[in-house]
C-alpha atoms as a PDB file:
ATOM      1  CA  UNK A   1      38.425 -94.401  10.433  1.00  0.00           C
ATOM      2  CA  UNK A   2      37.604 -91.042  11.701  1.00  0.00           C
ATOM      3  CA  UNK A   3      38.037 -87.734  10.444  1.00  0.00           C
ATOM      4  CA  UNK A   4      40.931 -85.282  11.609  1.00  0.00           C
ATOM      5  CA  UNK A   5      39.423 -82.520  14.005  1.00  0.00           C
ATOM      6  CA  UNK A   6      39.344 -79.023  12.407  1.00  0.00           C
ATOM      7  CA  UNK A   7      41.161 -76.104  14.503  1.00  0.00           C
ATOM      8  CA  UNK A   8      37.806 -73.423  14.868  1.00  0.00           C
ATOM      9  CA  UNK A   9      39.306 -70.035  15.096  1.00  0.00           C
ATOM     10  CA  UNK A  10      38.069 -68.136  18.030  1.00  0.00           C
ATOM     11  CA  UNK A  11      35.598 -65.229  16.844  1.00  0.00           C
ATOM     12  CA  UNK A  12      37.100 -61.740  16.980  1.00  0.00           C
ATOM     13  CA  UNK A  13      36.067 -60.004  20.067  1.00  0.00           C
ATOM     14  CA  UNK A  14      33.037 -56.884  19.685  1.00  0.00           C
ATOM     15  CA  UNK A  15      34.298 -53.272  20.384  1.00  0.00           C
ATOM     16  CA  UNK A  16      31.346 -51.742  22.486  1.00  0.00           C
ATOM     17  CA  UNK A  17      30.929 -48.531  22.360  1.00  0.00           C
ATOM     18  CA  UNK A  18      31.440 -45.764  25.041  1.00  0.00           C
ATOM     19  CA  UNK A  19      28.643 -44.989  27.062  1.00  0.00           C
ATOM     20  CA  UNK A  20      27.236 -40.779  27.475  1.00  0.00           C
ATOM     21  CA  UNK A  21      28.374 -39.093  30.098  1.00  0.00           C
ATOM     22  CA  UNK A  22      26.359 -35.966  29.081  1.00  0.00           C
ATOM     23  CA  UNK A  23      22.214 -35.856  28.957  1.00  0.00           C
ATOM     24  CA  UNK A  24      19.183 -33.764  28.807  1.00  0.00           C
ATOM     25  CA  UNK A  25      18.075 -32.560  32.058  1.00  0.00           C
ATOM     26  CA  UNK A  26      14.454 -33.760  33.045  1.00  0.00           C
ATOM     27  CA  UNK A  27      13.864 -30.192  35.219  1.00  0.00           C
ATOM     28  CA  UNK A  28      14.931 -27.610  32.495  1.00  0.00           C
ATOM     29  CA  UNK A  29      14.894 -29.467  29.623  1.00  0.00           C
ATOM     30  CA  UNK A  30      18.077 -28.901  28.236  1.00  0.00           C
ATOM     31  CA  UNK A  31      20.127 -30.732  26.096  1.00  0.00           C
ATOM     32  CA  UNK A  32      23.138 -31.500  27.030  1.00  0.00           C
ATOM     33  CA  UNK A  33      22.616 -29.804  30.879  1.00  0.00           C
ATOM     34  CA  UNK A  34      23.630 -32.639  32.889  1.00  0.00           C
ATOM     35  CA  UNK A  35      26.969 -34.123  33.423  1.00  0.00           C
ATOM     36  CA  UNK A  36      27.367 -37.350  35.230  1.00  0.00           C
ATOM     37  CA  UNK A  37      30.684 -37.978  37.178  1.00  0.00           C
ATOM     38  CA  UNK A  38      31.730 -41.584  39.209  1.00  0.00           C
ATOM     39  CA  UNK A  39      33.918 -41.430  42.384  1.00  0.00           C
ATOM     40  CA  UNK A  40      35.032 -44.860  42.565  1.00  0.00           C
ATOM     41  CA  UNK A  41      37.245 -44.388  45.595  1.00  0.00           C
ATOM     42  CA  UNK A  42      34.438 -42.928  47.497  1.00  0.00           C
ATOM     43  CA  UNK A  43      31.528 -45.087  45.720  1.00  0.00           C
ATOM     44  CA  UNK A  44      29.328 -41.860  44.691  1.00  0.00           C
ATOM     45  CA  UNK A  45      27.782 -41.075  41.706  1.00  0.00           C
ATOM     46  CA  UNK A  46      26.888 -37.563  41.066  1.00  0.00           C
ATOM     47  CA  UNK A  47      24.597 -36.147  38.692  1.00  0.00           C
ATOM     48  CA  UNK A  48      24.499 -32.138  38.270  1.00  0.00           C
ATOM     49  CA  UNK A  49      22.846 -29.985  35.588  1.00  0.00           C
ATOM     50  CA  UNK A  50      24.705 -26.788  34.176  1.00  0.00           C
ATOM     51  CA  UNK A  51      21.951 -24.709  33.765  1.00  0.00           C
ATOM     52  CA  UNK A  52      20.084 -24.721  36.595  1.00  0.00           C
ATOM     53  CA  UNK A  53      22.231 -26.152  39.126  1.00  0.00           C
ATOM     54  CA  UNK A  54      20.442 -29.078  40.123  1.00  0.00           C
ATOM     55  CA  UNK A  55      22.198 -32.218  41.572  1.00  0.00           C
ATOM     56  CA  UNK A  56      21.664 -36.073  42.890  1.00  0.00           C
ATOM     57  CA  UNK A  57      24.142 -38.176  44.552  1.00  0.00           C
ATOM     58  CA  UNK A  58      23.836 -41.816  45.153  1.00  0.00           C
ATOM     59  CA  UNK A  59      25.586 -44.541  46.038  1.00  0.00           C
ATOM     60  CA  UNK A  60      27.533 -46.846  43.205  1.00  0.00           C
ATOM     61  CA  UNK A  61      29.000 -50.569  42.639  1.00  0.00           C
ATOM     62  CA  UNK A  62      31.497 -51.553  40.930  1.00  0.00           C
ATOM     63  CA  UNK A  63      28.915 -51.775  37.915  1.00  0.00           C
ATOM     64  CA  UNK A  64      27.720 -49.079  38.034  1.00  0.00           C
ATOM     65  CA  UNK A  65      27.651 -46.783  34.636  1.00  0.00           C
ATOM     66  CA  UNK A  66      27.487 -43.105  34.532  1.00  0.00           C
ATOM     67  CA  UNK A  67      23.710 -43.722  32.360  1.00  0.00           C
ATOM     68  CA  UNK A  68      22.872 -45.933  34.997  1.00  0.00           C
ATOM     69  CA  UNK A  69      22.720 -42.139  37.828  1.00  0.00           C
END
């Protein structure tokens, strides 16, 4: 005779947290200079600083993470 198979209870799921959307700008060095922003109807991610007014655009996936510009 066999045993009875135990019900295993599905593990509870991991909360990940948010990603930045802020960082320190490698030109001026500031803190929290640059802002990243994603377009997904347009598929561009832009990158601009506050300070001194630098920016970079690129193309984005469906992947694609503001950290990740």
């Amino acid at each position: 005779m066999g045993k009875r198979k135990s019900r295993v209870k599905p593990a509870p799921k991991k909360r990940m947290d948010k990603l930045d959307t802020v960082f320190s700008c490698p030109f001026c060095n500031h803190g929290t200079g640059v802002e990243c922003r994603v377009d997904m109807k347009n598929l561009i991610g832009e990158a601009s600083c506050k300070i001194c007014q630098e920016s970079f655009n690129i193309v984005i996936t469906a992947l694609t993470e503001p950290i990740d510009i």
